[in-house]
Protein backbone atom coordinates (compact mmCIF):
# COMPACT_ATOMS: atom_id res chain seq x y z
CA UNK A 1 18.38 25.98 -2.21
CA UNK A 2 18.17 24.66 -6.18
CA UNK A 3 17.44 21.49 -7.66
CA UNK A 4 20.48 20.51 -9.52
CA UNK A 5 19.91 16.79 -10.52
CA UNK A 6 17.57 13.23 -10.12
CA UNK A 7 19.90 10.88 -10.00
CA UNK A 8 18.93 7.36 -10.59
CA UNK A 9 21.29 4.95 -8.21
CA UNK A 10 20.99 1.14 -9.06
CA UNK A 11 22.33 -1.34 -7.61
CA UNK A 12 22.33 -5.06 -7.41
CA UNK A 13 20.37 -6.68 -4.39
CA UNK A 14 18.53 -9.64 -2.84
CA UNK A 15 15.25 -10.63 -2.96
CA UNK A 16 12.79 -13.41 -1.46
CA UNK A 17 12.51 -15.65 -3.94
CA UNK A 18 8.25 -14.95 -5.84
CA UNK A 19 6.64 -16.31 -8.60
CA UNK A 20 3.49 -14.89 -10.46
CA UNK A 21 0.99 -16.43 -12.02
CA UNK A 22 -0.66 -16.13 -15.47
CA UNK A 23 -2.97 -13.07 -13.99
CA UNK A 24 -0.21 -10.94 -12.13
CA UNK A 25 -0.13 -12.68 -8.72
CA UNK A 26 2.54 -13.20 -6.84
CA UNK A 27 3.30 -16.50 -4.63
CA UNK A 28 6.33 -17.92 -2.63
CA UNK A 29 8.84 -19.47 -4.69
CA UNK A 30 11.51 -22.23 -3.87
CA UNK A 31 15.26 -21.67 -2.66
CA UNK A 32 17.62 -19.27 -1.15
CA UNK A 33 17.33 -15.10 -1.68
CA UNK A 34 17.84 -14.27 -5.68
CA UNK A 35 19.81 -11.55 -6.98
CA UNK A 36 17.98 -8.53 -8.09
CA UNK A 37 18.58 -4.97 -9.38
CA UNK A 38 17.01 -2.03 -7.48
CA UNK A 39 17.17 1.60 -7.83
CA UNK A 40 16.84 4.85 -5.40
CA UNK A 41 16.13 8.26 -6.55
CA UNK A 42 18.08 10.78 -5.30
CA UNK A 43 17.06 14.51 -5.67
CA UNK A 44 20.27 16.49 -5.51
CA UNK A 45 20.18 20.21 -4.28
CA UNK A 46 23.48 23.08 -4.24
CA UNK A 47 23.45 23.85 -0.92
CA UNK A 48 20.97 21.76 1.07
CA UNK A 49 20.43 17.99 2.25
CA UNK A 50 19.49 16.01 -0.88
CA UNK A 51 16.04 13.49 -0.70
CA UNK A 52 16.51 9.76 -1.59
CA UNK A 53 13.46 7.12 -2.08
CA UNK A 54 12.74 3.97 -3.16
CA UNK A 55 12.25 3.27 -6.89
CA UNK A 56 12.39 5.25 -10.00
CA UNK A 57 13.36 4.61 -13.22
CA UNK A 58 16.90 5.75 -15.14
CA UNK A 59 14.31 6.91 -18.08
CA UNK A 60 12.13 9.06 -15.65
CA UNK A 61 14.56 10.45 -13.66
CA UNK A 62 16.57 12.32 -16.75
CA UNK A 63 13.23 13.73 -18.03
CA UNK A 64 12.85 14.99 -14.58
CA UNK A 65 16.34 16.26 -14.18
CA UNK A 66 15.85 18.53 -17.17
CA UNK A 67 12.28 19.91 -15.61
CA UNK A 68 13.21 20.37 -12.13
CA UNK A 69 16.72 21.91 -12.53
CA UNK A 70 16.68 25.02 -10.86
CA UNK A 71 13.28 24.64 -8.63
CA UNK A 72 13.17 25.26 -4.81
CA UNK A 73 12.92 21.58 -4.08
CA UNK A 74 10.53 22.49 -1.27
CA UNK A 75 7.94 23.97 -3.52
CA UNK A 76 5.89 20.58 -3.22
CA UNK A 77 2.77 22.08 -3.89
CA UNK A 78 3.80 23.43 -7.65
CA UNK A 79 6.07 20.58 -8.66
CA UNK A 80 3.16 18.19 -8.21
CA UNK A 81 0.22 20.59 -9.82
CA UNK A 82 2.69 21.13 -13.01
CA UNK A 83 3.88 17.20 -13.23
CA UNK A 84 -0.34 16.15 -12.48
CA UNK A 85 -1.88 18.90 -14.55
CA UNK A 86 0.10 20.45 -16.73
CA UNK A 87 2.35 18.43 -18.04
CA UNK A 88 -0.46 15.43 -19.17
CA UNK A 89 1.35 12.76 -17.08
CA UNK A 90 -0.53 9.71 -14.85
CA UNK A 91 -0.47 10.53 -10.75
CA UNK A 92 -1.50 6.65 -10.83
CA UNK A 93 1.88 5.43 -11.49
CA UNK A 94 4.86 6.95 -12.97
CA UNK A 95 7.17 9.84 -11.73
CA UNK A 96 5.28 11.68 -9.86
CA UNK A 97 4.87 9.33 -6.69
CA UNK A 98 8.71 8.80 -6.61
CA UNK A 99 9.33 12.33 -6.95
CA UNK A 100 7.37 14.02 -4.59
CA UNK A 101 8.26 10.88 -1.78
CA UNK A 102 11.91 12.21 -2.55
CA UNK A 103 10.91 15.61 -2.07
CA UNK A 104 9.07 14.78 1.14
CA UNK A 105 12.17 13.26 2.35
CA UNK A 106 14.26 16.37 1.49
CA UNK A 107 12.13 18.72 3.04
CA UNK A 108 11.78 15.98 6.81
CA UNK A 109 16.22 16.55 6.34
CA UNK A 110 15.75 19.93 5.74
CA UNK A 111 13.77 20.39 9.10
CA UNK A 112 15.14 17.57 11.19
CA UNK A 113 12.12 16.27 11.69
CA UNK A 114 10.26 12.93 10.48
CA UNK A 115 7.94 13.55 7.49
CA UNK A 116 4.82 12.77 9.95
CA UNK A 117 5.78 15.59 12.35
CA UNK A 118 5.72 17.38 9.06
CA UNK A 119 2.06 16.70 8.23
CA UNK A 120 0.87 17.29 11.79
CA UNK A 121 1.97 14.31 13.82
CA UNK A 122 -1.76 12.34 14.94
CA UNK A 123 0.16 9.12 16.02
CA UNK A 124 3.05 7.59 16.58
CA UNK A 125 1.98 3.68 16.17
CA UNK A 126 -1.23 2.79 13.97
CA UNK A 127 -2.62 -1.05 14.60
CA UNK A 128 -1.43 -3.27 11.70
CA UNK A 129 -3.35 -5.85 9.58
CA UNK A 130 -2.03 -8.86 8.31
CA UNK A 131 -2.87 -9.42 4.61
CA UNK A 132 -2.02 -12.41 3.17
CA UNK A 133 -1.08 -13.60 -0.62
CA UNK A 134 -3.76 -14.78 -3.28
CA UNK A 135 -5.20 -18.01 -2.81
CA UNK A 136 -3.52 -21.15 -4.78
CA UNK A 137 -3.62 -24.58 -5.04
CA UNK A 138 -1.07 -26.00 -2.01
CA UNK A 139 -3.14 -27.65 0.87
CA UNK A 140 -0.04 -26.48 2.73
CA UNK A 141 -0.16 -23.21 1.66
CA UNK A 142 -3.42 -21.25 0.67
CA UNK A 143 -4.95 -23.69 -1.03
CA UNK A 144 -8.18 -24.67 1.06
CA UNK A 145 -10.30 -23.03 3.06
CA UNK A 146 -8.79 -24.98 6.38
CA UNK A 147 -5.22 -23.79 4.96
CA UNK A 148 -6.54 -20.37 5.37
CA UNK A 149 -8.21 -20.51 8.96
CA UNK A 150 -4.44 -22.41 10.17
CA UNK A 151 -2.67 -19.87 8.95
CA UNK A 152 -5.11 -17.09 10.00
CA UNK A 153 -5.16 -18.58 13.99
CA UNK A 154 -0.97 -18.44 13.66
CA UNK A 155 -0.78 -14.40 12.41
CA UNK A 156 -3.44 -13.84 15.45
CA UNK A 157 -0.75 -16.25 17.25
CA UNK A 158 2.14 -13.80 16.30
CA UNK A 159 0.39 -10.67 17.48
CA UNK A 160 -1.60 -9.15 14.96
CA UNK A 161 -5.16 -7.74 15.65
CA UNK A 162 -6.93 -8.30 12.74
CA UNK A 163 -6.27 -10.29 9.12
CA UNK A 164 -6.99 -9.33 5.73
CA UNK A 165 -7.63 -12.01 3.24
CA UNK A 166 -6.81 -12.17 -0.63
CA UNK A 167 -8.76 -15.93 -1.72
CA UNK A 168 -8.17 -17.09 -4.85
CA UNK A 169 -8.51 -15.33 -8.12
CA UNK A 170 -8.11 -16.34 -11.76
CA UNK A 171 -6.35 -18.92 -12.40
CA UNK A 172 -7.48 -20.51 -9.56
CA UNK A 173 -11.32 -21.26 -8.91
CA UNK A 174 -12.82 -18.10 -7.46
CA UNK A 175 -16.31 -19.79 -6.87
CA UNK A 176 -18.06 -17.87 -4.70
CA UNK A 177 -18.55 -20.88 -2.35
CA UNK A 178 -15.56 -21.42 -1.98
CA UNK A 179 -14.59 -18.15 -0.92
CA UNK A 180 -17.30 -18.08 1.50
CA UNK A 181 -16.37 -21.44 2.88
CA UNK A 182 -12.55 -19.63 3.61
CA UNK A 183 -13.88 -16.73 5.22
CA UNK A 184 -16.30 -18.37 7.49
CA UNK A 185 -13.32 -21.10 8.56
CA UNK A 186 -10.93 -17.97 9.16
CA UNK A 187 -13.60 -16.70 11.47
CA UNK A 188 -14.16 -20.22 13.37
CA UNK A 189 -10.45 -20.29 13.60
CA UNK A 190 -9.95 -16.82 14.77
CA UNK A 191 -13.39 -16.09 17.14
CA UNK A 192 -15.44 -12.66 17.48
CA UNK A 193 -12.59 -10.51 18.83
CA UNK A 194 -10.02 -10.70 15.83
CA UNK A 195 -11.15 -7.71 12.69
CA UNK A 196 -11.12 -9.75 9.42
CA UNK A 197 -11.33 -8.20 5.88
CA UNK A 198 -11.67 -9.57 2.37
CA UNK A 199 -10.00 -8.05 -0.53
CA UNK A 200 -11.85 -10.45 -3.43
CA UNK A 201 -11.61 -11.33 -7.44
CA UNK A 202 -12.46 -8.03 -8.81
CA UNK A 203 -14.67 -9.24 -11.53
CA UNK A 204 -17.39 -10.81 -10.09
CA UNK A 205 -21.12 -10.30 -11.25
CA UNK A 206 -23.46 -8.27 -9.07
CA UNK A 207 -25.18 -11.18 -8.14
CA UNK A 208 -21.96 -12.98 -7.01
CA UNK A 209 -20.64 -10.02 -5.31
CA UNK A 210 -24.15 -10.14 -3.39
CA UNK A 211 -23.76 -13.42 -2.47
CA UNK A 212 -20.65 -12.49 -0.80
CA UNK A 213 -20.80 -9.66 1.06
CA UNK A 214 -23.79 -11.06 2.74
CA UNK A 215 -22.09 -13.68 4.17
CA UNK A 216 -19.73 -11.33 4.86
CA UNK A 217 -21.90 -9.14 7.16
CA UNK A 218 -23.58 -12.08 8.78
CA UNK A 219 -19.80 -13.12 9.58
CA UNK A 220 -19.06 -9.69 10.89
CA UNK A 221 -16.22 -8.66 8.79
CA UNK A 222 -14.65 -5.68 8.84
CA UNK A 223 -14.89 -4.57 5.13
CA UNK A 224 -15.49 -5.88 1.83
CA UNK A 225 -13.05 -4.82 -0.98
CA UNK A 226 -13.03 -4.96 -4.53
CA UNK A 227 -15.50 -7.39 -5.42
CA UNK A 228 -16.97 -5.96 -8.83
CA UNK A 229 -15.28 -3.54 -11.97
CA UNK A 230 -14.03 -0.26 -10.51
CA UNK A 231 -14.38 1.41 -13.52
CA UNK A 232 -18.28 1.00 -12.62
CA UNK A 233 -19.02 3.63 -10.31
CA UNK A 234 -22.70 2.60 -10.55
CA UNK A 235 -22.11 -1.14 -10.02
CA UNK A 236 -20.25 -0.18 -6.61
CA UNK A 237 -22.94 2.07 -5.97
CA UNK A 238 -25.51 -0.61 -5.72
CA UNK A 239 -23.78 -3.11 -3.93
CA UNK A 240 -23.37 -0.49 -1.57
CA UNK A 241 -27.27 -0.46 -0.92
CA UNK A 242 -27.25 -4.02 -1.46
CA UNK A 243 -25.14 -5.41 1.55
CA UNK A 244 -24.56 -4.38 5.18
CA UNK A 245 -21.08 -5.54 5.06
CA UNK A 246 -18.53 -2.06 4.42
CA UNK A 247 -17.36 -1.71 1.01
CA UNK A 248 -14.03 -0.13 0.72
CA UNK A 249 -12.45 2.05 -2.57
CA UNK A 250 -11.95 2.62 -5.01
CA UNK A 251 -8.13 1.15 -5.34
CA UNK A 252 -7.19 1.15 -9.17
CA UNK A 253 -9.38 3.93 -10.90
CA UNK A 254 -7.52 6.93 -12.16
CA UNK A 255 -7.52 10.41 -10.65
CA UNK A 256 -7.14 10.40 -7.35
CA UNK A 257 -9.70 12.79 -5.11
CA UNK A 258 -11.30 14.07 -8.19
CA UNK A 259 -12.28 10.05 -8.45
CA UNK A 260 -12.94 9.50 -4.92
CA UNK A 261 -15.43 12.53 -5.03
CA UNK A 262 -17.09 11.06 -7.33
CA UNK A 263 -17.32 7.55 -5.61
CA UNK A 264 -18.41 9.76 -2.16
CA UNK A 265 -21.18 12.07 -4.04
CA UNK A 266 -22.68 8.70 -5.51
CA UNK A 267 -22.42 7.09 -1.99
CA UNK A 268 -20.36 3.96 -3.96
CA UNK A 269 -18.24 2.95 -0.53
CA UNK A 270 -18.89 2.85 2.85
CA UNK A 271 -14.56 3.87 3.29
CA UNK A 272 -12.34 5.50 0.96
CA UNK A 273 -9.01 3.77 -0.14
CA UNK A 274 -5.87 6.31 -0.62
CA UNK A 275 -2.29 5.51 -1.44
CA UNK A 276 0.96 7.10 -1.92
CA UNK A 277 2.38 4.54 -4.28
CA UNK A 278 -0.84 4.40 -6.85
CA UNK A 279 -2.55 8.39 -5.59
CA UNK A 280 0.12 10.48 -6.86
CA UNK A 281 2.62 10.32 -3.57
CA UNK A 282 2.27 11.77 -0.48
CA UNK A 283 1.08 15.03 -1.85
CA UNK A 284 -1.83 13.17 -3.56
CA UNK A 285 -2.91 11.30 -0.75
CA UNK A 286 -3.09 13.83 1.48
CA UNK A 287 -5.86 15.43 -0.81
CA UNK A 288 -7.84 12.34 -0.65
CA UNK A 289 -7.24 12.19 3.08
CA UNK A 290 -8.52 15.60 3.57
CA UNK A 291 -11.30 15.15 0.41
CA UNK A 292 -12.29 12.09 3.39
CA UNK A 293 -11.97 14.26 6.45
CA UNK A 294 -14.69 16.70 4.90
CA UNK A 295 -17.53 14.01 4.56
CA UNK A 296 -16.26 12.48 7.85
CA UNK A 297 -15.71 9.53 6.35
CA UNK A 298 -12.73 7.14 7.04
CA UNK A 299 -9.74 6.67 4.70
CA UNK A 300 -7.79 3.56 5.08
CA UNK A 301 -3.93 3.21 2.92
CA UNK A 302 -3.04 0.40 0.94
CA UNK A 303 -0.20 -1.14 0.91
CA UNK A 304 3.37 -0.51 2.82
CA UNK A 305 5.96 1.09 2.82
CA UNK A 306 7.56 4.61 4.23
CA UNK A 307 5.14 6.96 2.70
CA UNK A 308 1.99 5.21 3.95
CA UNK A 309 3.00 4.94 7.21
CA UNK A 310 3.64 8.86 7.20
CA UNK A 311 0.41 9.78 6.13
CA UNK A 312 -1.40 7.64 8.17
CA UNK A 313 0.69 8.97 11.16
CA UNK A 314 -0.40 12.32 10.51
CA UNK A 315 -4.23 11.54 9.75
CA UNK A 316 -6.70 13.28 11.98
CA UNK A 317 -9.76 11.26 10.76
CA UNK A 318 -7.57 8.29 10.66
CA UNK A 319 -7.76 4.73 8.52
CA UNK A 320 -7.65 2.35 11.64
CA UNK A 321 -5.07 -0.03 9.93
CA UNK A 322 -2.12 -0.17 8.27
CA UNK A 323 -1.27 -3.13 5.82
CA UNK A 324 1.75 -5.58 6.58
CA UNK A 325 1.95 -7.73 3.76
CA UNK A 326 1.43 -9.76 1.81
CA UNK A 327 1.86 -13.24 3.50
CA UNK A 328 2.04 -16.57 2.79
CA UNK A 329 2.96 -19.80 5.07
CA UNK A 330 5.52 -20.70 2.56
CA UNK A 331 6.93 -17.10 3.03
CA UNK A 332 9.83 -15.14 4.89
CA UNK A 333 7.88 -11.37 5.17
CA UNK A 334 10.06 -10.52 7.67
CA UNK A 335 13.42 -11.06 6.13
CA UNK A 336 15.37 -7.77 5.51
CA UNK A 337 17.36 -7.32 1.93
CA UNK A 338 21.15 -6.38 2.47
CA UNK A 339 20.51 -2.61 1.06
CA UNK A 340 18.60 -2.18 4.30
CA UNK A 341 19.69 -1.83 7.86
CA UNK A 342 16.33 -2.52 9.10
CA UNK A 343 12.56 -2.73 8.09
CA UNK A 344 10.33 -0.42 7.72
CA UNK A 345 7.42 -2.12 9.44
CA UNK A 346 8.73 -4.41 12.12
CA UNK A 347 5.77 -5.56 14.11
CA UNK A 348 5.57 -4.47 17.83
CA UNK A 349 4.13 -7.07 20.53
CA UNK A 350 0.98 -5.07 21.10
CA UNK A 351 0.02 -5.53 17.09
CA UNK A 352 1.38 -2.09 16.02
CA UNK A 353 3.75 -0.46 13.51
CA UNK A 354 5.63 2.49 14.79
CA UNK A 355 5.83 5.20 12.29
CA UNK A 356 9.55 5.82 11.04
CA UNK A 357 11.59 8.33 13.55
CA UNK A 358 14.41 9.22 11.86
CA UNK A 359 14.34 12.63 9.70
CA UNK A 360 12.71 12.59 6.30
CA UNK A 361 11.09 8.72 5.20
CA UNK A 362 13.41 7.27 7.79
CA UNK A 363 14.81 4.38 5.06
CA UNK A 364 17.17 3.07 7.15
CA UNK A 365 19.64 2.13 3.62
CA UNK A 366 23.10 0.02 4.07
CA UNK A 367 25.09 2.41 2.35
CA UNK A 368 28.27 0.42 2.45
CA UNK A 369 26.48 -2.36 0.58
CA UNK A 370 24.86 -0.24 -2.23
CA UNK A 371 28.34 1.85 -2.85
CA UNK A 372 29.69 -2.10 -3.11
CA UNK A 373 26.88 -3.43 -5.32
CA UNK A 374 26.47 -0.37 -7.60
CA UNK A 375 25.07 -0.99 -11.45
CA UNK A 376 26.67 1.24 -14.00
């Protein structure tokens, strides 16, 4: 079995309507589902099944056509050491992520099995977090710190065990008050019983990040993440000492587990942040995963999607959550685009995500739709 092409297959869509703000933030916008382009990659083999993910770009994919022609598309191992090392490129972002989930996919067809099973199968369901959308200005929306704890008591309401908030960040007033005021509402709203994390403004002064996190710990929160400059290992490193409340990372910092060692040897997090989107795939997250599993320390995903929920599936020191997000009162997470038969994460009623069961990433894709709504 040969690689013989990377196809890039775009297509026009639907999409919840978003805005962003001036900073990169997205919020609910206004109206019906807008038309948007999306692509899959498609790894094409001679003789055996061919993989298919989510994303990629036309640009990408013909460089990658030209490298991988002619590779055993299950050497996973050596495609992603060449692409990370070798050939100079970023595991942050970039080919390699969309690559190696395609490959990963492949080699779950190739075997008939789901890509978990693959990895060593830990669980089948992993408890899910809600995490909602930055804080803005709507009273009605996330806008004050009694819009938070409303919305908060209604996502406990719907079933899930524990909620993850994102407060407001530039260009919205990130006072540290205020942020404190929203996470001690949420927990007034929610009680003792319900896990609650903060995912903050990431440039915040020591002191401010201080200030925080210990009215995070006196509120009991679960963890505290990204309060201060990742690219300051030391900064992270004392607030560490500084607060009882868990910090979690790093998230954005380049170079995956040779990073994260870093951030363990200088004891600069309480738990390690992984993946597969921003770490370099599946492949990559898996060495942070392990890289965590050696210091017994545990490793928690971010963000959704296929590949996460794989890899935390198979973790045997596992992150306890998976993230479902991000939300918003205003809007419809749960609405499923037309090139999809199904979601990815549905929500069961005891507060779980089931892991994907069909072979490979289990992308259920409305193939009728795409071949209908194809982009030249």
């Amino acid at each position: 079995m040969q690689i013989t092409d990377v196809e890039t297959i775009r297509f026009e869509t639907e999409r919840q309507p978003k805005t962003t703000d001036r900073k990169g933030h997205a919020h609910p916008g206004e109206g019906p589902p807008e038309r948007t382009e999306q692509t899959i990659t498609r790894i094409v083999t001679d003789d055996g099944p061919d993989g298919y993910t989510l994303g990629g770009d036309e640009d990408s994919n013909r460089w990658m056509a030209d490298y991988l022609e002619g590779m055993d598309p299950l050497a996973r191992e050596t495609i992603w050491k060449d692409i990370a090392t070798h050939r100079r490129i970023s595991y942050r972002r970039g080919p390699i992520a969309t690559i190696d989930h395609a490959l990963w996919d492949l080699a779950g067809r190739h075997a008939g099995l789901p890509v978990y099973k693959l990895l060593g199968g830990a669980r089948e369901r992993i408890p899910c977090y809600a995490s909602t959308m930055c804080g803005d200005d709507d009273p009605e929306g996330l806008g004050t710190p009694e819009a938070y704890a409303d919305f908060a008591e209604s996502l406990v309401e719907a079933g899930y065990p524990a909620v993850k908030l994102h407060t407001w960040m530039p260009p919205y007033d990130e006072d540290p008050e205020r942020v404190i005021a929203a996470c001690r509402a949420v927990r007034e709203a929610v009680g003792p019983e319900i896990d609650l994390m903060l995912d903050s403004h990431h440039f915040y002064t020591r002191l401010e990040a201080k200030q925080i996190g210990e009215a995070l710990a006196d509120l009991e929160y679960t963890w505290f993440e990204e309060p201060l400059n990742e690219q300051s290992i030391a900064a992270y490193e004392w607030l560490t000492r500084e607060v009882d409340v868990p910090v979690l990372g790093p998230e954005t910092v380049r170079g995956n587990m040779q990073a994260r060692a870093e951030w363990i040897r200088n004891g600069a997090m309480d738990i390690c942040r992984t993946s597969c989107n921003n770490g370099g795939g599946i492949t990559g997250a898996l060495k942070t995963v392990h890289l965590c599993e050696a210091f017994e320390m545990t490793c928690e995903a971010h963000g959704g999607g296929a590949p996460n929920l794989h890899v935390m599936g198979a973790m045997s020191i596992p992150g306890r959550y998976c993230e479902r997000g991000l939300l918003h009162p205003d809007y419809e997470y749960d609405w499923t685009p037309p090139h999809l038969d199904a979601p990815i994460d549905e929500l069961n009623d005891d507060g779980t995500v089931t892991v994907p069961q069909r072979v490979g990433l289990g992308e259920r894709y409305n193939w009728d739709y795409i071949d209908d709504n194809r982009l030249s």
